[in-house]
C-alpha atoms as a PDB file:
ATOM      1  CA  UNK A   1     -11.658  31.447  61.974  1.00  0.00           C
ATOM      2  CA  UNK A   2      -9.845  29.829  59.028  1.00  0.00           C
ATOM      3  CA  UNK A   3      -5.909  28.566  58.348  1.00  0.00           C
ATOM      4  CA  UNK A   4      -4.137  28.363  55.128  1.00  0.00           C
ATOM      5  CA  UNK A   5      -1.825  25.770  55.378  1.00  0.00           C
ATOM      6  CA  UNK A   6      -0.537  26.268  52.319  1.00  0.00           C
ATOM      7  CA  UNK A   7       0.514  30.082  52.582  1.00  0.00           C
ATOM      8  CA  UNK A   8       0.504  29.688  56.785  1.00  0.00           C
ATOM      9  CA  UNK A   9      -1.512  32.649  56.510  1.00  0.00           C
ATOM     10  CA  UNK A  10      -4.268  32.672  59.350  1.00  0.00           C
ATOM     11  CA  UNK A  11      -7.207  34.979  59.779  1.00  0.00           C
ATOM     12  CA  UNK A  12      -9.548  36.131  62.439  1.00  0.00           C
ATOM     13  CA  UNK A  13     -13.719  36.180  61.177  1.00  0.00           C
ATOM     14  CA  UNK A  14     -13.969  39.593  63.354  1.00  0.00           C
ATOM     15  CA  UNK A  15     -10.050  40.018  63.453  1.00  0.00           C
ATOM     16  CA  UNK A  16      -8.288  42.093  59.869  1.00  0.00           C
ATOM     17  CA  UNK A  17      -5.207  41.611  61.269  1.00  0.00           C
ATOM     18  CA  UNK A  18      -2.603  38.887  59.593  1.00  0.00           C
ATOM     19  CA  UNK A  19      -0.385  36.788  61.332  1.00  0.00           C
ATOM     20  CA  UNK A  20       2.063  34.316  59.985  1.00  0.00           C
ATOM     21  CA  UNK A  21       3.502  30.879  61.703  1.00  0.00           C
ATOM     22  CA  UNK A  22       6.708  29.516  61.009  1.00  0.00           C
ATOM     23  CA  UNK A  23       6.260  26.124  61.378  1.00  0.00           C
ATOM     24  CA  UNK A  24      10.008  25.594  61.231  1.00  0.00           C
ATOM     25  CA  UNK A  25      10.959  27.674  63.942  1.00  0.00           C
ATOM     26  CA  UNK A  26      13.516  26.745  66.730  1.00  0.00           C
ATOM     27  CA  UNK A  27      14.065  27.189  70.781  1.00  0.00           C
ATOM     28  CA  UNK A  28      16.653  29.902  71.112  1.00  0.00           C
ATOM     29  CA  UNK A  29      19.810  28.623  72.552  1.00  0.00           C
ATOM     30  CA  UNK A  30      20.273  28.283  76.208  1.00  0.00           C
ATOM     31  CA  UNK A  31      23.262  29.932  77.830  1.00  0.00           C
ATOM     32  CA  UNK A  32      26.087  27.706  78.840  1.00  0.00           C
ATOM     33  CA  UNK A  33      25.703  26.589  82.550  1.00  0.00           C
ATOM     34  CA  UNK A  34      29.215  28.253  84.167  1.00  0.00           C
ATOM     35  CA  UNK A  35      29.252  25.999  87.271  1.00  0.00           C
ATOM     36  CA  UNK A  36      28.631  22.748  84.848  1.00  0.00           C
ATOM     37  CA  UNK A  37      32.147  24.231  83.243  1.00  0.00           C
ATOM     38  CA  UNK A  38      33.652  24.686  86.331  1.00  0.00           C
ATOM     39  CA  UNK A  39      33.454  21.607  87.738  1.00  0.00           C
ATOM     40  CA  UNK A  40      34.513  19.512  84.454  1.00  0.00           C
ATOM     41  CA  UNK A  41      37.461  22.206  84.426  1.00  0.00           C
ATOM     42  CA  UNK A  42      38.385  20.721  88.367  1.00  0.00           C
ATOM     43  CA  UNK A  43      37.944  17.049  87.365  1.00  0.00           C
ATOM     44  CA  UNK A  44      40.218  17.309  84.658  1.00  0.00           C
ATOM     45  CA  UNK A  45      42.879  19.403  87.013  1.00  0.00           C
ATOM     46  CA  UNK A  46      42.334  16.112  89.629  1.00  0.00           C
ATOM     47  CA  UNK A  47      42.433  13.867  87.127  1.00  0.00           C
ATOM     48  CA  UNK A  48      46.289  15.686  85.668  1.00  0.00           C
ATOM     49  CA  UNK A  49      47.810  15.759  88.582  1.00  0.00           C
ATOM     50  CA  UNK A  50      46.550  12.098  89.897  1.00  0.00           C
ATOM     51  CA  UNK A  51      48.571  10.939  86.490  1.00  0.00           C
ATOM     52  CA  UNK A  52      51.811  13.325  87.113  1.00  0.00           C
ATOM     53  CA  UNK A  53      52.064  12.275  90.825  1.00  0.00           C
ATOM     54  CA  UNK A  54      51.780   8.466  89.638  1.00  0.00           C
ATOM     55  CA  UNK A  55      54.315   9.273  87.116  1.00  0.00           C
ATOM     56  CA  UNK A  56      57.161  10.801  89.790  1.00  0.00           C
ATOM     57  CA  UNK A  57      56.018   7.872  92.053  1.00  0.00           C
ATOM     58  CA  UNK A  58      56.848   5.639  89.500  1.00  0.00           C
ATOM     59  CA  UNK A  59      60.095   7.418  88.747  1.00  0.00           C
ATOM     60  CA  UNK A  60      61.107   7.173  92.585  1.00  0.00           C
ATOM     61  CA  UNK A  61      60.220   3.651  93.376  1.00  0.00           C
ATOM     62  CA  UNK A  62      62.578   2.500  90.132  1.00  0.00           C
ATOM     63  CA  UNK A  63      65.260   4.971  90.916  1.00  0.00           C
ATOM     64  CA  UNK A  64      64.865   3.032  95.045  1.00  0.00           C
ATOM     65  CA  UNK A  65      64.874  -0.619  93.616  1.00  0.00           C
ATOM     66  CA  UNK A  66      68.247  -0.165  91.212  1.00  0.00           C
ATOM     67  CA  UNK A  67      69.725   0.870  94.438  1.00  0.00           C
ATOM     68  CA  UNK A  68      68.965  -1.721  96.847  1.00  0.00           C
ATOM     69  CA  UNK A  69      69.673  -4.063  93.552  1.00  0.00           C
ATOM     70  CA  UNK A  70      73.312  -2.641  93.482  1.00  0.00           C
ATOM     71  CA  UNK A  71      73.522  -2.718  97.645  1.00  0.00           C
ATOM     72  CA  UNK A  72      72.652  -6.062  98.822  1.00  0.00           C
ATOM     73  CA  UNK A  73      75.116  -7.592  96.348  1.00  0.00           C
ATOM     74  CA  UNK A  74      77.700  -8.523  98.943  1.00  0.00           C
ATOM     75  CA  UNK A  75      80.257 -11.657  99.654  1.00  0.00           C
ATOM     76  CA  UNK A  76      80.062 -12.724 103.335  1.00  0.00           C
ATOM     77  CA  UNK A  77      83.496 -13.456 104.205  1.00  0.00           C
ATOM     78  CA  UNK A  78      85.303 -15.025 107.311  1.00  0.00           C
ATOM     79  CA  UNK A  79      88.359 -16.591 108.114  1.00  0.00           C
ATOM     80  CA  UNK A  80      89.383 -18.484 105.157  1.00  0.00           C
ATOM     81  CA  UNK A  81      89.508 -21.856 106.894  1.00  0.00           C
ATOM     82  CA  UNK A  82      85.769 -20.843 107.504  1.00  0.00           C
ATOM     83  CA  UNK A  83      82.526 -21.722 104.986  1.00  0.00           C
ATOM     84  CA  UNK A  84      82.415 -18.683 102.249  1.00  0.00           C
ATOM     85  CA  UNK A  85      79.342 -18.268 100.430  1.00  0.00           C
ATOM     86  CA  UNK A  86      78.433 -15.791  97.714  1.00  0.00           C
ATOM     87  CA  UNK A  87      74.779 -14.114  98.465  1.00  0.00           C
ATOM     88  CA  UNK A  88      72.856 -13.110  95.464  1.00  0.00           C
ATOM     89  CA  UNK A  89      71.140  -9.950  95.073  1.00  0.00           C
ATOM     90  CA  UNK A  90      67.114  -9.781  96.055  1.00  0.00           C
ATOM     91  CA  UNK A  91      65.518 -10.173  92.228  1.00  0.00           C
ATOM     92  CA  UNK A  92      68.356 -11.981  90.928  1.00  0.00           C
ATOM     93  CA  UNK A  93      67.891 -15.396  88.933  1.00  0.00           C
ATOM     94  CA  UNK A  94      69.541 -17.893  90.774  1.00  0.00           C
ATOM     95  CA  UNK A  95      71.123 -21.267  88.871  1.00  0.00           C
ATOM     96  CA  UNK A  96      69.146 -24.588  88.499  1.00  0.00           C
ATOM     97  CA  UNK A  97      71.670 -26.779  90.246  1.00  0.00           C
ATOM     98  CA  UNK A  98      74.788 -26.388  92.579  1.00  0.00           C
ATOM     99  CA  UNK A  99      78.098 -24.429  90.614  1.00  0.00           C
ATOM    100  CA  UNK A 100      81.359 -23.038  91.857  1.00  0.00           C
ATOM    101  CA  UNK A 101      83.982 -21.123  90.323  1.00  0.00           C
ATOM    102  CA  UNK A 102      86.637 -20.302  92.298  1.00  0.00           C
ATOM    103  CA  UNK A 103      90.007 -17.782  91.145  1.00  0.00           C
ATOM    104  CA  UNK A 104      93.459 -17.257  92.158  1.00  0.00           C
ATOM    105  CA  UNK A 105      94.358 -14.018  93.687  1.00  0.00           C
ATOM    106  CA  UNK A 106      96.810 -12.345  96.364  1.00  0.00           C
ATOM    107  CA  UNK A 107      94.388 -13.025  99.286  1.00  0.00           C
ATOM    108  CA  UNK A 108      94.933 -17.039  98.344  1.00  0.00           C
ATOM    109  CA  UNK A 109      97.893 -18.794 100.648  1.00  0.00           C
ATOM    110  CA  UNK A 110      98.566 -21.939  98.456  1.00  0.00           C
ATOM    111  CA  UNK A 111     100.143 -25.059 100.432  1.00  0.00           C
ATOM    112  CA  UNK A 112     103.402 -26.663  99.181  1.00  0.00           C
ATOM    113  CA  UNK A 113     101.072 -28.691  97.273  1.00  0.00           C
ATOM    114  CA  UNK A 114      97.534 -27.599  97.183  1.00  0.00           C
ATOM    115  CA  UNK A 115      96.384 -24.536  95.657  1.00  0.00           C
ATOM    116  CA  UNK A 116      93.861 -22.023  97.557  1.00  0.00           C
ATOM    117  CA  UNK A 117      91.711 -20.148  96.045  1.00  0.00           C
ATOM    118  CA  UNK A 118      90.368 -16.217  96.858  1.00  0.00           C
ATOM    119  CA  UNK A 119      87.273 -15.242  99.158  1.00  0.00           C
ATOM    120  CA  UNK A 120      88.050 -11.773  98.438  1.00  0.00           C
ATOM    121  CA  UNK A 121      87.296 -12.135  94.802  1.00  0.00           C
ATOM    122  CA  UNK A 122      83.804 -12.683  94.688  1.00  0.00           C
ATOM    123  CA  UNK A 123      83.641 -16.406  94.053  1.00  0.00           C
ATOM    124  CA  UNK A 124      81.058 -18.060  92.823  1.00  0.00           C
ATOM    125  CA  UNK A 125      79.096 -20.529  95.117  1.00  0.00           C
ATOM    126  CA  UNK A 126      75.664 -21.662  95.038  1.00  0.00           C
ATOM    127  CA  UNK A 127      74.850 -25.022  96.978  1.00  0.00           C
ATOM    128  CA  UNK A 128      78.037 -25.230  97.133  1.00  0.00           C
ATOM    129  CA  UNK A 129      80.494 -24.875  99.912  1.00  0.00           C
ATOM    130  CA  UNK A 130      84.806 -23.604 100.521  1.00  0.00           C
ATOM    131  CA  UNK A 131      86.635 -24.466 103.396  1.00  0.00           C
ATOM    132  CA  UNK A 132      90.124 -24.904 103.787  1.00  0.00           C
ATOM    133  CA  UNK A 133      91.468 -24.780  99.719  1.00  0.00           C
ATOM    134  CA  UNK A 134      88.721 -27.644  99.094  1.00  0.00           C
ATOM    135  CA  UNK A 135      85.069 -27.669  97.497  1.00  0.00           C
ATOM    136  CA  UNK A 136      82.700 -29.667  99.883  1.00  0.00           C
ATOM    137  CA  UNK A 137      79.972 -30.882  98.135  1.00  0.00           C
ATOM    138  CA  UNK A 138      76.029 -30.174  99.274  1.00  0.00           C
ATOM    139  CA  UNK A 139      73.584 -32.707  97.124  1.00  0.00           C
ATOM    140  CA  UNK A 140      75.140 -36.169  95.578  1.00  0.00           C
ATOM    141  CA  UNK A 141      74.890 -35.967  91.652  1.00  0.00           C
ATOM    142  CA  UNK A 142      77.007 -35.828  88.570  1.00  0.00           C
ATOM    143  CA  UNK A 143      79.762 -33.218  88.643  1.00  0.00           C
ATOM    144  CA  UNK A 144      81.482 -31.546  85.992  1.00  0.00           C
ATOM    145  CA  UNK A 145      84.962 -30.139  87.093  1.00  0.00           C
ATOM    146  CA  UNK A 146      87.449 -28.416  85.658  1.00  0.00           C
ATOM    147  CA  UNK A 147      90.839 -26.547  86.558  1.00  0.00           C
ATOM    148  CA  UNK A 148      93.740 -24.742  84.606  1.00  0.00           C
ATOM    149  CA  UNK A 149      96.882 -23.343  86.381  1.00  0.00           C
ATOM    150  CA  UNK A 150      99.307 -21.692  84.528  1.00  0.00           C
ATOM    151  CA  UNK A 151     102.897 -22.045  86.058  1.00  0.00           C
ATOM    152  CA  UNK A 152     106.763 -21.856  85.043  1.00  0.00           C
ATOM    153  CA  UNK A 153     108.155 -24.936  83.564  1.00  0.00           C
ATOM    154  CA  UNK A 154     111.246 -26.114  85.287  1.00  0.00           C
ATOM    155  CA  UNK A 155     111.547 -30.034  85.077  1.00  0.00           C
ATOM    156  CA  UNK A 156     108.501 -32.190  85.744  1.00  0.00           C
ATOM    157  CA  UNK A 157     105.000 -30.895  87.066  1.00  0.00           C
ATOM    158  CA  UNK A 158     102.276 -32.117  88.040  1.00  0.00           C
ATOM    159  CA  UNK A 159      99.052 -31.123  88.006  1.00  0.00           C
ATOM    160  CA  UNK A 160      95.612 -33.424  89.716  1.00  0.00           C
ATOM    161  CA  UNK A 161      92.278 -32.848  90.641  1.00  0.00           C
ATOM    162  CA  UNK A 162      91.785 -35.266  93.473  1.00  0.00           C
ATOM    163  CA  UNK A 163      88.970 -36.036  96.075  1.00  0.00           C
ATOM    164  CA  UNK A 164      88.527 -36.728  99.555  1.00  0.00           C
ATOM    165  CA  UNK A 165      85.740 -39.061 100.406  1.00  0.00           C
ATOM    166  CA  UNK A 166      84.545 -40.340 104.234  1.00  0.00           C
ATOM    167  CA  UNK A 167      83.710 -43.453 101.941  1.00  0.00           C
ATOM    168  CA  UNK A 168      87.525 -44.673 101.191  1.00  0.00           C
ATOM    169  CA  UNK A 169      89.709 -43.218 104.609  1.00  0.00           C
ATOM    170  CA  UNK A 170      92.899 -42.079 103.927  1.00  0.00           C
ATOM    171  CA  UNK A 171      95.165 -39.882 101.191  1.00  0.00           C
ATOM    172  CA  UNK A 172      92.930 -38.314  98.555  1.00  0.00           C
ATOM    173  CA  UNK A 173      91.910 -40.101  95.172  1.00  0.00           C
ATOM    174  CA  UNK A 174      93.133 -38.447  92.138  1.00  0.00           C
ATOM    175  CA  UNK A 175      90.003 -37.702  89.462  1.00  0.00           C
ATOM    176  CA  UNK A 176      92.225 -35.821  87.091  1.00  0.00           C
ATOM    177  CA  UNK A 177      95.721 -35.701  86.081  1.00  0.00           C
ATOM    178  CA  UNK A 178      98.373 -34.106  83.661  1.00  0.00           C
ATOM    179  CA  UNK A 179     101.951 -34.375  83.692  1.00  0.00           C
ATOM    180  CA  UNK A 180     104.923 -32.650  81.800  1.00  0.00           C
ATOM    181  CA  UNK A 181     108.424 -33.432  81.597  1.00  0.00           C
ATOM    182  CA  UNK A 182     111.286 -31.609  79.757  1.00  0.00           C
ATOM    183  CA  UNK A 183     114.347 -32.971  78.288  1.00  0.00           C
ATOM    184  CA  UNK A 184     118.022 -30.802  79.910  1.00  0.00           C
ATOM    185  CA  UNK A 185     117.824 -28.599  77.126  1.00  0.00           C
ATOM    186  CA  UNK A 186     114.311 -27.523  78.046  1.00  0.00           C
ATOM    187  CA  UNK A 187     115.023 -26.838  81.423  1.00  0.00           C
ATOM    188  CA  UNK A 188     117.899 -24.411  80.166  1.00  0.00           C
ATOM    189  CA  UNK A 189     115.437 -22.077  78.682  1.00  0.00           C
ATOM    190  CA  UNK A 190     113.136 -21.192  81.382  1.00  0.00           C
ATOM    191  CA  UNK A 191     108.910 -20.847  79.891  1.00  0.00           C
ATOM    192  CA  UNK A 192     105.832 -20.830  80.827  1.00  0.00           C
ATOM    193  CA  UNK A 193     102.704 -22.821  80.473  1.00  0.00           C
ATOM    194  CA  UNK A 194      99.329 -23.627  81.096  1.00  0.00           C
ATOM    195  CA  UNK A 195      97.707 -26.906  82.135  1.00  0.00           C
ATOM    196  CA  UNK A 196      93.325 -27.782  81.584  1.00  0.00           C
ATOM    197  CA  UNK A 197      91.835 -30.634  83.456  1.00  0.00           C
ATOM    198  CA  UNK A 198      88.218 -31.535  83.176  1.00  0.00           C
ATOM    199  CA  UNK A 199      85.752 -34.344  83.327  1.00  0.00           C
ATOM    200  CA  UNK A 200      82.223 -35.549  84.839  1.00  0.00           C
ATOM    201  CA  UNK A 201      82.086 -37.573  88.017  1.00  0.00           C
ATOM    202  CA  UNK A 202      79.599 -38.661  90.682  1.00  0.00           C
ATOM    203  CA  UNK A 203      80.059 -37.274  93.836  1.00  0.00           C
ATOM    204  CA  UNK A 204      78.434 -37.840  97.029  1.00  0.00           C
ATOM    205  CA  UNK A 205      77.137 -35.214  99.756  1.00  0.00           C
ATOM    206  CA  UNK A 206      80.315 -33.973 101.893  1.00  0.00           C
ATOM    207  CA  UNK A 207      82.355 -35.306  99.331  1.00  0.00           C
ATOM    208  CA  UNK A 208      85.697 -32.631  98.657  1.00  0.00           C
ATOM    209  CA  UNK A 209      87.027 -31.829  95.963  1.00  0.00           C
ATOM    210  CA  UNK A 210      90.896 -30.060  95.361  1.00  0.00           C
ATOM    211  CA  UNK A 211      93.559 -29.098  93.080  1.00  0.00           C
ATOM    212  CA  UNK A 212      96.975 -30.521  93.742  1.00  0.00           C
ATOM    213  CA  UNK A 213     100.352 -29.570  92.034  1.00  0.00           C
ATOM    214  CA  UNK A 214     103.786 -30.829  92.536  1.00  0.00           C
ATOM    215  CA  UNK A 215     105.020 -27.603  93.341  1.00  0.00           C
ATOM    216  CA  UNK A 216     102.787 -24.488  93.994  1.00  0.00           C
ATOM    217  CA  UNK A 217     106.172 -22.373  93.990  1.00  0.00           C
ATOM    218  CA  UNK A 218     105.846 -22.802  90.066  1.00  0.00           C
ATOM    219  CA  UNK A 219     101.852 -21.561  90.099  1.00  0.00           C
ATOM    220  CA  UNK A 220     102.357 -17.888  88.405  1.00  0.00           C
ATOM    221  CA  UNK A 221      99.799 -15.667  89.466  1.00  0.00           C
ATOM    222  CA  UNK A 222      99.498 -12.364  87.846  1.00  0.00           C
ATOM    223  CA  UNK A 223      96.090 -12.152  86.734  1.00  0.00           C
ATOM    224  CA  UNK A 224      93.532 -14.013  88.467  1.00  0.00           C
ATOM    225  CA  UNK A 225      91.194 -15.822  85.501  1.00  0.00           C
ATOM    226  CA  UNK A 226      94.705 -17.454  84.940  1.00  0.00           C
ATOM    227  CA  UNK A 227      94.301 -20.033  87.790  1.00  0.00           C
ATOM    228  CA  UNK A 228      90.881 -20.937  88.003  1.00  0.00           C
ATOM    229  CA  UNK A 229      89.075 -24.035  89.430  1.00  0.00           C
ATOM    230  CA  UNK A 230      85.294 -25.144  89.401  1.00  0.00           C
ATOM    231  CA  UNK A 231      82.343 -27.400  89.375  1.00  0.00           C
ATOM    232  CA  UNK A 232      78.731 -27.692  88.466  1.00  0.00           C
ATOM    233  CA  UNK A 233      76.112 -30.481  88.112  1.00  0.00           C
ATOM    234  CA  UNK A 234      74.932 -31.779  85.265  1.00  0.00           C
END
């Protein structure tokens, strides 16, 4: 037997017949596998509806929390000789330090000379404490407070922020104070007006704090961010 590598022609000593070899031939290609297909066609089904169903679960659970976020915003409210405090909703961020802002509004029965102030209105109260028209104080600290009343000028008024303290017994101590008085041609010609007190002061624990006028008959209260009356530490 000899081989021609050259023309890959091959013959047989006792053998006439030719033959030829392709020495670049290939395997034929092997059918596709139909249950391989099948089952990356089911994983990829799984794996879609995995994602959509974590997708609507996502969808439901946000929809759930901006409900409960809107629902367990609430003022607890009792008698209004009683302690008031505003609750913040669940997630909310709640202030560094102790504030208050309280408002006038219908629910607020003033006394001849010191002003209430709404529980109805959702006032704002965080370490912080209302009972009977005053501001009670929770942790000892520097205090800014502020008040404005607005009120119809008729002769003199007066308008104080003053404090009650178990430190000095007795009548309150004013911290604030403005006063107005109009000549007789003023009181003629019946106005209106508005009055700001503020300043920082250091108050101790149980400490109370109050707004005094000389007559709340004068306080005008139409809106309520017209009368308002506060406190936060600094």
């Amino acid at each position: 037997m000899f081989f021609n590598f050259k023309s890959g022609v091959g013959r047989m000593a006792h053998d006439p017949s030719v033959f030829v070899v392709d020495t670049h031939a290939t395997r034929p290609a092997v059918p596709p596998r139909l249950g391989k297909q099948k089952k990356q066609s089911g994983v990829a089904q799984t794996l879609l509806f995995v994602l959509v169903t974590l997708a609507l679960l996502g969808v439901f659970f946000e929809a759930f929390f901006i409900y409960r976020l809107y629902q367990s915003e609430y003022v607890s409210i009792t008698d209004s000789k009683e302690m008031v405090y505003f609750l913040y909703p669940d997630g909310r961020l709640l202030p560094s330090k102790p504030v208050a802002h309280l408002t006038d509004a219908q629910d607020a029965h003033h006394d001849p000379h010191v002003m209430a102030w709404s529980v109805i209105a959702e006032p704002l109260l965080y370490e912080m404490k209302y009972k009977d028209r005053h501001l009670i104080i929770q942790k000892e600290g520097y205090y800014y407070i502020y008040s404005k009343v607005y009120y119809s000028q008729g002769g003199a008024f007066c308008h104080s922020v003053m404090m009650r303290t178990k430190m000095y017994a007795g009548k309150g101590i004013p911290l604030l104070e403005a006063r107005e008085y109009l000549s007789k041609k003023d009181k003629e010609d019946k106005s209106f007006s508005n009055s700001f007190l503020a300043g920082v002061f250091y108050l101790s624990q149980n400490d109370a704090i109050y707004v005094n006028v000389s007559s709340t008959k004068q306080i005008i209260s139409h809106r309520s961010y017209e009368n308002v009356f506060g406190a936060y530490m600094i």
